[in-house]
Protein backbone atom coordinates (compact mmCIF):
# COMPACT_ATOMS: atom_id res chain seq x y z
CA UNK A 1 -0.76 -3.35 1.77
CA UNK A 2 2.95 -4.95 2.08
CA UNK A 3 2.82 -8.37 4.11
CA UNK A 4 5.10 -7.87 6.75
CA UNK A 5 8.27 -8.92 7.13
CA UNK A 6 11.14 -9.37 9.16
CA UNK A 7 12.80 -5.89 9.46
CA UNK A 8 16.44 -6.93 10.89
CA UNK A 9 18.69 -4.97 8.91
CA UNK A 10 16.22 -3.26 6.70
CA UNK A 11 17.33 0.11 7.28
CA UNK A 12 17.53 1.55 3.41
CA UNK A 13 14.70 3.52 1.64
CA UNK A 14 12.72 1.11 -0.55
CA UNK A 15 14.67 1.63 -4.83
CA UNK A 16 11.90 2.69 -7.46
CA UNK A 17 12.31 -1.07 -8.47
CA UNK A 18 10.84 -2.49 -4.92
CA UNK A 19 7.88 -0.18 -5.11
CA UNK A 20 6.91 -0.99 -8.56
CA UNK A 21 6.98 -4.97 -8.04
CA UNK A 22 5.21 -4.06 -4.98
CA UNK A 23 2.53 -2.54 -7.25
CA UNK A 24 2.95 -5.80 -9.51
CA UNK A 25 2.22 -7.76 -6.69
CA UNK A 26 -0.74 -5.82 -5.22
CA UNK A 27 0.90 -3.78 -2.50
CA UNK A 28 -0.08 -0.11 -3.09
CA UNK A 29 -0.61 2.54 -0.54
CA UNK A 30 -4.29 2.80 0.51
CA UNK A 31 -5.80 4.08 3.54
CA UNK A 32 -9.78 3.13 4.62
CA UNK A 33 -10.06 5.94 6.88
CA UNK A 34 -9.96 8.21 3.51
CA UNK A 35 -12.31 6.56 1.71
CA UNK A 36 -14.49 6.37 4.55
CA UNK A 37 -14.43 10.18 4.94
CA UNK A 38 -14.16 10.78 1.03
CA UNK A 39 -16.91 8.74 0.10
CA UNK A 40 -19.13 10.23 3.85
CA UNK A 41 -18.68 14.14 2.46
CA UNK A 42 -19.76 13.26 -0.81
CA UNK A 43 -22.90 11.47 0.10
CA UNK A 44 -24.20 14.34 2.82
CA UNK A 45 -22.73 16.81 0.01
CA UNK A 46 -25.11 15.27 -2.57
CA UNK A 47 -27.88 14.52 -0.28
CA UNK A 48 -28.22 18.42 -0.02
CA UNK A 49 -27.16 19.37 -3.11
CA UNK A 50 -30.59 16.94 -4.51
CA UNK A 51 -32.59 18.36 -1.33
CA UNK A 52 -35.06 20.10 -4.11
CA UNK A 53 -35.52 16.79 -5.37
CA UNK A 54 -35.71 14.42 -3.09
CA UNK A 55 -37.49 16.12 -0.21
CA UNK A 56 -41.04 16.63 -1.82
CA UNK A 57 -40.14 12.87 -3.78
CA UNK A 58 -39.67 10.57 -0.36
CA UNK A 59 -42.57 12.42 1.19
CA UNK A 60 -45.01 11.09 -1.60
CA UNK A 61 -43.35 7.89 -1.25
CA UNK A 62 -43.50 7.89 2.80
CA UNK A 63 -47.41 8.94 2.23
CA UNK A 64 -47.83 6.05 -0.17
CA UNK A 65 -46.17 4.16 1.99
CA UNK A 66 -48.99 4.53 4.91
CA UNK A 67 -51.62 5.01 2.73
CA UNK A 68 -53.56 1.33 2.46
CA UNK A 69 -56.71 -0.03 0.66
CA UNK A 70 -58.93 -2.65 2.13
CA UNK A 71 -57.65 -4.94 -0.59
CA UNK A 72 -54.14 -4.75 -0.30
CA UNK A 73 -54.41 -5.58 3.36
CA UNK A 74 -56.06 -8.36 2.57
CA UNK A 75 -54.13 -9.47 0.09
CA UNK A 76 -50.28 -10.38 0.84
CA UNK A 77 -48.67 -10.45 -2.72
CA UNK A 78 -50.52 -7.48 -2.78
CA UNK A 79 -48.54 -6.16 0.04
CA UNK A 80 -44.96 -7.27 -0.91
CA UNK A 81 -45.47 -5.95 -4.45
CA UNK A 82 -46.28 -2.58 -3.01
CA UNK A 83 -43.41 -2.60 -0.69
CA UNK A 84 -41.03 -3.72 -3.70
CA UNK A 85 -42.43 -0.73 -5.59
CA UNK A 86 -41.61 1.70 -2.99
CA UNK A 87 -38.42 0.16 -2.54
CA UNK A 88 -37.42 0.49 -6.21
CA UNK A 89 -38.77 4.02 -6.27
CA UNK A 90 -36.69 5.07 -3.30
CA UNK A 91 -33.26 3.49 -5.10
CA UNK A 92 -34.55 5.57 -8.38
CA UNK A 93 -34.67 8.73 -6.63
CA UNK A 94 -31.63 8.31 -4.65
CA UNK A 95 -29.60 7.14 -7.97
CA UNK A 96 -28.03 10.30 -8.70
CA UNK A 97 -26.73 10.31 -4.71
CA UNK A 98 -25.60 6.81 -5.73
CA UNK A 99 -23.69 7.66 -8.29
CA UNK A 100 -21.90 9.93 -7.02
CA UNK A 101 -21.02 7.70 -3.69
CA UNK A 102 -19.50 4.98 -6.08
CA UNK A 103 -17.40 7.21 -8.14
CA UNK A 104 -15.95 8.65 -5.10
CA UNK A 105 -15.82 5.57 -3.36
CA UNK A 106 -13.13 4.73 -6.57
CA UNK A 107 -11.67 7.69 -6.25
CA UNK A 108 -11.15 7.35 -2.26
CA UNK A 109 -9.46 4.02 -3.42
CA UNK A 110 -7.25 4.86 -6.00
CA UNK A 111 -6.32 8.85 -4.92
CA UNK A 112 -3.48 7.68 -3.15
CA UNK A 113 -1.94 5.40 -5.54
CA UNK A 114 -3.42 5.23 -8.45
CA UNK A 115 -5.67 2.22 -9.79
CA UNK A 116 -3.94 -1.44 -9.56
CA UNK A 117 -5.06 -4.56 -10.69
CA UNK A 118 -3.21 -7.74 -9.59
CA UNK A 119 -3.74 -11.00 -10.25
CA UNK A 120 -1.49 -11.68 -7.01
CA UNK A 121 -3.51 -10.05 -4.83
CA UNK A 122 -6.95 -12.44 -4.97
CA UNK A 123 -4.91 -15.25 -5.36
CA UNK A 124 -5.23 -18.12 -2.43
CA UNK A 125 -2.47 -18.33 -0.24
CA UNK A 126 -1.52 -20.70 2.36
CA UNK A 127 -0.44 -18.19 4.82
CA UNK A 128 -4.11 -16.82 4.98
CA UNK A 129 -5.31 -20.47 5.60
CA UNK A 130 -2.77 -21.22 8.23
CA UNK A 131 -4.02 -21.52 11.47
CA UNK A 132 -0.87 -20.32 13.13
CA UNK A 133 -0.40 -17.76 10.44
CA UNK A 134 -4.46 -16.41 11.33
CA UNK A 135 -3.92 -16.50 15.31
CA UNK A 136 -0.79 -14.20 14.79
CA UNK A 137 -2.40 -11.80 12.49
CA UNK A 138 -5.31 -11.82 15.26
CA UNK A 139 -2.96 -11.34 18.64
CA UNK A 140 -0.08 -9.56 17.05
CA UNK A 141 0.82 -6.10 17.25
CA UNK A 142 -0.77 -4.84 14.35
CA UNK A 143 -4.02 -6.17 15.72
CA UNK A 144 -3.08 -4.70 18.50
CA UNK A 145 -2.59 -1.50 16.69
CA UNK A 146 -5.70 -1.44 14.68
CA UNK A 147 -7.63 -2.06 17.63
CA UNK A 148 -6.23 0.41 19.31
CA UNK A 149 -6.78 2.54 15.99
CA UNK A 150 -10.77 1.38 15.86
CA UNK A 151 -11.01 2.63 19.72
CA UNK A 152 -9.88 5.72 18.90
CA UNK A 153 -11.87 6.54 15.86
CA UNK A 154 -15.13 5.08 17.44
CA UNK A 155 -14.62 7.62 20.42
CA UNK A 156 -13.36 10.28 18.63
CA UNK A 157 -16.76 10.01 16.02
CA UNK A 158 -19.43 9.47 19.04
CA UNK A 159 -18.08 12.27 21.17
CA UNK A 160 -18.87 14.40 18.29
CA UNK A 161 -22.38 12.87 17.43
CA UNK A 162 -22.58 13.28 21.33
CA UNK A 163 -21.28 16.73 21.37
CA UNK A 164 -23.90 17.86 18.42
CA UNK A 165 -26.77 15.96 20.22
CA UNK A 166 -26.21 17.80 23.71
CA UNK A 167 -25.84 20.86 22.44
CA UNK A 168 -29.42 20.66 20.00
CA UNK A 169 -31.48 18.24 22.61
CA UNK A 170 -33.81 21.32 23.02
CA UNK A 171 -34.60 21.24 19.50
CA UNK A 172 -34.77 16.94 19.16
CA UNK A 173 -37.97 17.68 21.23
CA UNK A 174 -39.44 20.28 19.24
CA UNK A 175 -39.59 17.95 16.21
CA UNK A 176 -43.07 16.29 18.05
CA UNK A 177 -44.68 19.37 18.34
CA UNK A 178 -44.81 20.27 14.46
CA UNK A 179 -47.05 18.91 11.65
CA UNK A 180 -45.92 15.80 10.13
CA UNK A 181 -44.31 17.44 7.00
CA UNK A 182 -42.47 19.78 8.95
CA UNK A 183 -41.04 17.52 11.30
CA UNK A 184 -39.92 15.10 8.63
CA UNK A 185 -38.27 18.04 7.21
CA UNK A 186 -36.76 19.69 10.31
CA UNK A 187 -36.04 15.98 11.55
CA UNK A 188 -34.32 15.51 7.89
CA UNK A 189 -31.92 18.59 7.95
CA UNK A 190 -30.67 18.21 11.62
CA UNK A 191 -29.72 14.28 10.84
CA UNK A 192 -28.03 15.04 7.89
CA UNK A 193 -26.47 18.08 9.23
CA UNK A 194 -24.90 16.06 12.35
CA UNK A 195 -24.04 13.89 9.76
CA UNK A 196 -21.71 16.61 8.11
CA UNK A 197 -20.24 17.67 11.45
CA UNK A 198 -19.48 13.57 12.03
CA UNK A 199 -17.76 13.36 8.30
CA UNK A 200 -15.71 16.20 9.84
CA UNK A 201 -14.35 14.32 12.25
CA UNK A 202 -13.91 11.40 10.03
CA UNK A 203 -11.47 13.97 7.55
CA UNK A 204 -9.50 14.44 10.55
CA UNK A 205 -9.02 11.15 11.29
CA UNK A 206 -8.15 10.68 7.66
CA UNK A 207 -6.22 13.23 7.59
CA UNK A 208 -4.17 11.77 10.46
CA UNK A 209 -4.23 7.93 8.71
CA UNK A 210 -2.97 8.93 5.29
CA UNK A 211 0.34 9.88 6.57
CA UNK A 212 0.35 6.72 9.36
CA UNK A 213 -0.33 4.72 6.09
CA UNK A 214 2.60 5.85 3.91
CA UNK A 215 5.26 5.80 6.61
CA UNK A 216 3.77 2.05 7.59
CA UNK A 217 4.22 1.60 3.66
CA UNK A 218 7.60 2.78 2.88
CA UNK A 219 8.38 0.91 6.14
CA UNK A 220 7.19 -2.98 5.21
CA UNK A 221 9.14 -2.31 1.50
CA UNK A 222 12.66 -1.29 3.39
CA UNK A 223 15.63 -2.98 1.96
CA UNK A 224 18.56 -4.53 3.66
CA UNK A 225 22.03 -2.98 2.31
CA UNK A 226 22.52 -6.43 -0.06
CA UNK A 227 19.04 -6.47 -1.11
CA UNK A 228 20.14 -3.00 -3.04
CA UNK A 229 23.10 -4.25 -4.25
CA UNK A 230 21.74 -7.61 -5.36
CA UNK A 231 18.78 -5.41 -7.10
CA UNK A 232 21.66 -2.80 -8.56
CA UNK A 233 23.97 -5.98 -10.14
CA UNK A 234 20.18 -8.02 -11.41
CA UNK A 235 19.23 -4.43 -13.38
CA UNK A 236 22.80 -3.92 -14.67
CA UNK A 237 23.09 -7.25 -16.13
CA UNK A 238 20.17 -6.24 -18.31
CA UNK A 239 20.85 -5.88 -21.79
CA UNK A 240 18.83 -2.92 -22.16
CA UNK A 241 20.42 -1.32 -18.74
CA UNK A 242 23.96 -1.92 -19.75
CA UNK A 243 23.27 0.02 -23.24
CA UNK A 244 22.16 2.78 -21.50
CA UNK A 245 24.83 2.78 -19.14
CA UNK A 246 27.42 2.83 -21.82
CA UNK A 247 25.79 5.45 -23.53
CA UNK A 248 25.78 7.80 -20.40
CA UNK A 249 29.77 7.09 -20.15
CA UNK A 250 29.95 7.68 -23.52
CA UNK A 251 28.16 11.40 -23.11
CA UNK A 252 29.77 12.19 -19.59
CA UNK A 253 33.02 11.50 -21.40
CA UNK A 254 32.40 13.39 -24.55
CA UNK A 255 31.39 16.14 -22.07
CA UNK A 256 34.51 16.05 -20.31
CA UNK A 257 36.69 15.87 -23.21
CA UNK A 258 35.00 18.67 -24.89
CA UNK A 259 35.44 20.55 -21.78
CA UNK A 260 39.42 20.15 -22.03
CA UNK A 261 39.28 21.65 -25.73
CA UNK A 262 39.86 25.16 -24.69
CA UNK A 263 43.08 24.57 -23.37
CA UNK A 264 44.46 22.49 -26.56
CA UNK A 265 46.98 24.69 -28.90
CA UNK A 266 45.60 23.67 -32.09
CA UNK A 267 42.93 21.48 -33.51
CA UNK A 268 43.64 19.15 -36.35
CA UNK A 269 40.90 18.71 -38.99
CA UNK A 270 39.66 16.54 -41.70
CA UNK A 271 38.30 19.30 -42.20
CA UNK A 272 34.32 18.04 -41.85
CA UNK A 273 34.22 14.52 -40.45
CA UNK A 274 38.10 14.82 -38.21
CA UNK A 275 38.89 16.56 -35.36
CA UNK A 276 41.36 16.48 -32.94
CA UNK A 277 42.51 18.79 -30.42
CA UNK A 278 46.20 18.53 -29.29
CA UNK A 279 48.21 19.94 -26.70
CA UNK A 280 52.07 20.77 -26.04
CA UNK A 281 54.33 21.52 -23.05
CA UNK A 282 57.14 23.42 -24.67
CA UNK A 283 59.11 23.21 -21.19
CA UNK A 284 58.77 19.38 -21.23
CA UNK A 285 60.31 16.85 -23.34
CA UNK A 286 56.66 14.29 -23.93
CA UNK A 287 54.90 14.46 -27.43
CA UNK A 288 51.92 16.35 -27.58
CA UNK A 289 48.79 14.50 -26.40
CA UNK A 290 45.41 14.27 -27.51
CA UNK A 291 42.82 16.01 -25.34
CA UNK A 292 40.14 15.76 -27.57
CA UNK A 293 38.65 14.02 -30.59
CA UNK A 294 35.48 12.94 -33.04
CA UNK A 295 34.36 12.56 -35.67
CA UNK A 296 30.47 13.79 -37.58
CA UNK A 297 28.71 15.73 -34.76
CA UNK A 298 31.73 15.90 -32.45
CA UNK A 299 34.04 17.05 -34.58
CA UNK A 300 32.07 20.01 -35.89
CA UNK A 301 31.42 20.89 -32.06
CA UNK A 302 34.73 20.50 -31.54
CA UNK A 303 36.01 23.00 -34.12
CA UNK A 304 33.10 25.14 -32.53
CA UNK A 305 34.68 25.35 -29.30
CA UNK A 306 38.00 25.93 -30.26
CA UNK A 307 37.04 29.12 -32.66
CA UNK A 308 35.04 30.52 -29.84
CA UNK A 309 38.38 30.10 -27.95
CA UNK A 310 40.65 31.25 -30.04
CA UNK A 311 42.33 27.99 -31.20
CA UNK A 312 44.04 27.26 -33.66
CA UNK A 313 41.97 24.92 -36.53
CA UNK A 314 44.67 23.35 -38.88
CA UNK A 315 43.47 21.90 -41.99
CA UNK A 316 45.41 18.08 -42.46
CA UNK A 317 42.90 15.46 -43.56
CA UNK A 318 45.33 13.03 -43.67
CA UNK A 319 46.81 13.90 -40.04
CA UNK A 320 43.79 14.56 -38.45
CA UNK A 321 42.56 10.67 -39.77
CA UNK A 322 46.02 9.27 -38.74
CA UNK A 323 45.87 10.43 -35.20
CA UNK A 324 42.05 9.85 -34.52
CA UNK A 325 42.78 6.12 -35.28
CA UNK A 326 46.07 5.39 -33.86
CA UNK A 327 45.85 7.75 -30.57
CA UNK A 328 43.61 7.41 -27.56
CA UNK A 329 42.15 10.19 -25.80
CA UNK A 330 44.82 11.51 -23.10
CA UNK A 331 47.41 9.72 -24.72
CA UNK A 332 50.83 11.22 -26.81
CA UNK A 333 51.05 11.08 -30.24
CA UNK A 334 52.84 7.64 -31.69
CA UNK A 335 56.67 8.76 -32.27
CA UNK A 336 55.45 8.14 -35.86
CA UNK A 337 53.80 10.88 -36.39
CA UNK A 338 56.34 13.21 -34.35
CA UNK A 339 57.25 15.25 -37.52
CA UNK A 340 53.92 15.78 -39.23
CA UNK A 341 52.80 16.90 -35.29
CA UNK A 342 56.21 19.01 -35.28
CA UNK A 343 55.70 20.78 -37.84
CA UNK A 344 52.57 22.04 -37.46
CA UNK A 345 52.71 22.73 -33.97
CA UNK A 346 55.82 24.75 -35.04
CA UNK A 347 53.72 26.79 -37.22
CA UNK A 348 51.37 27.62 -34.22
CA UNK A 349 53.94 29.04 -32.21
CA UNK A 350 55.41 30.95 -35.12
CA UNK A 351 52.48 32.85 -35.84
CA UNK A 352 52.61 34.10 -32.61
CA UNK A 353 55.92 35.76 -33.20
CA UNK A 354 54.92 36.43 -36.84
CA UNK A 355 52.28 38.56 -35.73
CA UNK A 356 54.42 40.40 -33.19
CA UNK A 357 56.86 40.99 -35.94
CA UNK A 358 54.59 41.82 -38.80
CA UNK A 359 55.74 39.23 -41.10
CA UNK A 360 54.09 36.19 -42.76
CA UNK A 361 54.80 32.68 -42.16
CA UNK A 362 54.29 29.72 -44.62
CA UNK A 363 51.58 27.39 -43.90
CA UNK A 364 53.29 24.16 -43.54
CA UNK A 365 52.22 20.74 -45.21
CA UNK A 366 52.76 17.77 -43.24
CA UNK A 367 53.55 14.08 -44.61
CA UNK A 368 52.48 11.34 -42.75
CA UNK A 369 53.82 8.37 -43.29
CA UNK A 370 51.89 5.61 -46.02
CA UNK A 371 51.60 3.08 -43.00
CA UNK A 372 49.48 5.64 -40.80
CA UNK A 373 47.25 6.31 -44.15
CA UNK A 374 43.66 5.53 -43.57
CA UNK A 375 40.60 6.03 -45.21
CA UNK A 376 37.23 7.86 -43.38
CA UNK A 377 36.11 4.00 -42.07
CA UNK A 378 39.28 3.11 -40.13
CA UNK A 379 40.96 1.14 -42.89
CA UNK A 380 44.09 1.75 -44.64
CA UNK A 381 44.50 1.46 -47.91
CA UNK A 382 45.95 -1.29 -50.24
């Protein structure tokens, strides 16, 4: 469990970060109660399930058990080798039960959780060796609490052992009246049936812990305000963190910019590696700007969208290269290129009225001028 710590200011939900050096460090969510109950269930569960087993086994071991020679009487390693026998026996016959408990008992342990090793954890530590640091863990409130806790539970277990023993007393003083076998049995099924009604109780109070135990969890790993931000700047600075960061720009960008595609008036291609989408305001007097643009992937997405939209896609290799590597996104065209541009956004608007009018218009071919040549890498040639 967290150690505590001062709480002033720690008002913010613990970051994914916090709980997993908490794990690193040993601090995982456990609660007792559960296991307690987990591991109680499974043991009276077992104990009946193996009744047809046990019962007729631990009443040839309780006759052995009373059943003496003159010899071994008189003889005392006698005696203790006969009792280690019977003890042995007993833990054979009771190994399956055993089993069971211990696998549970992990499984009460880890349930929560998970399973967490930590060095950390066993280490020595001064504060548990303080004296000062010991009398506050033994007067503080969270004794205070757990005592208060351990009251509870105790009551809430023997009022229910009390409860079952009241209500059967009539039938605890039958059990003298039988033959021995029959009490044993009869003696055998009424303990271990109060024992199930107990482990209810103990599932309640489990039930009741488990959530106590997570809200006393999340509250000991609560972050002050800086403590997030000092975590948020320390996992940014990280190599790894900032490459994914700049990767998630770079796709909530591409995603925004493909987004503005259907709105562009024509798309410039290479036509498979270039693509750019431009725009025009015939009622204003700026260039036309770039709304979109890629290259590989992107640019074949981007021609997608803009036949499923009805755009334009104008075939100009050496355009579409020109203004991919002079223009940024959102930007107007350099006033370089403001006749190649003009020319074929002329023709866009044209075939408009060319259609209206039934008539044909020339596809145009637009020069671009040797210092805006470049090659499919960026670079312009010699």
């Amino acid at each position: 469990m967290a150690e505590d710590t001062p709480q002033e200011e720690k008002t913010e939900e613990p970051t994914a970060r916090r709980i997993e050096k908490a794990r690193e460090d040993g601090q995982v969510l456990r609660s007792q109660d559960m296991t307690i109950a987990v591991v109680t269930i499974g043991f009276i569960a077992s104990l009946y399930s193996f009744s047809f087993f046990l019962a007729p086994r631990f009443i040839e071991l309780f006759r052995d058990s009373l059943t003496f020679s003159s010899d071994s009487i008189n003889d005392q390693s006698a005696l203790v080798m006969r009792l280690a026998n019977i003890v042995g026996e007993s833990y054979l016959v009771l190994s399956p039960v055993l089993a069971i408990s211990v696998l549970l008992a992990i499984f009460g342990a880890t349930a929560l959780d998970g399973f967490v090793f930590s060095w950390k954890a066993i280490a020595p530590k001064a504060s548990k060796i303080n004296p000062i640091s010991g009398l506050v863990r033994i007067f503080g409130l969270k004794a205070v609490v757990e005592l208060v806790k351990s009251v509870l539970k105790f009551s809430l277990v023997a009022l229910t052992a009390g409860i079952y023993l009241y209500s059967n007393f009539e039938q605890v003083l039958l059990f003298s009246r039988g033959d021995i076998a029959s009490s044993i049995y009869d003696a055998t099924s009424f303990v271990l049936f109060g024992a199930l009604i107990v482990s209810v109780a103990l599932a309640v109070i489990a039930a009741i812990d488990v959530p106590y135990q997570r809200y006393e969890f999340i509250r000991k790993l609560k972050m002050t305000k800086q403590e997030i931000k000092d975590e948020f700047k320390d996992i940014e600075g990280q190599p790894e963190v900032r490459q994914k960061i700049k990767q998630k720009q770079r796709e909530m960008a591409e995603q925004r910019m493909l987004q503005d595609v259907p709105a562009a008036d024509v798309v410039i291609t290479n036509p498979e590696h270039f693509a750019v989408a431009l725009s025009y305001d015939k009622d204003s007097e700026a260039a036309p700007k770039v709304l979109a643009k890629g290259k590989g992937l992107i640019a074949q997405k981007i021609k997608e969208i803009a036949k499923e939209n009805q755009v334009l896609v104008f075939e100009s290799p050496q355009l579409a290269r020109a203004i991919y590597f002079t223009t940024e996104l959102g930007h107007y065209i350099p006033q370089a290129l403001f006749l190649a541009v003009a020319q074929v956004i002329a023709y866009v608007f044209g075939l408009g009225m060319a259609k209206e009018e039934g008539t044909s218009l020339k596809k145009p071919k637009p020069k671009v001028p040797k210092e805006l040549w470049f090659d499919e890498n960026g670079r312009r040639p010699n």
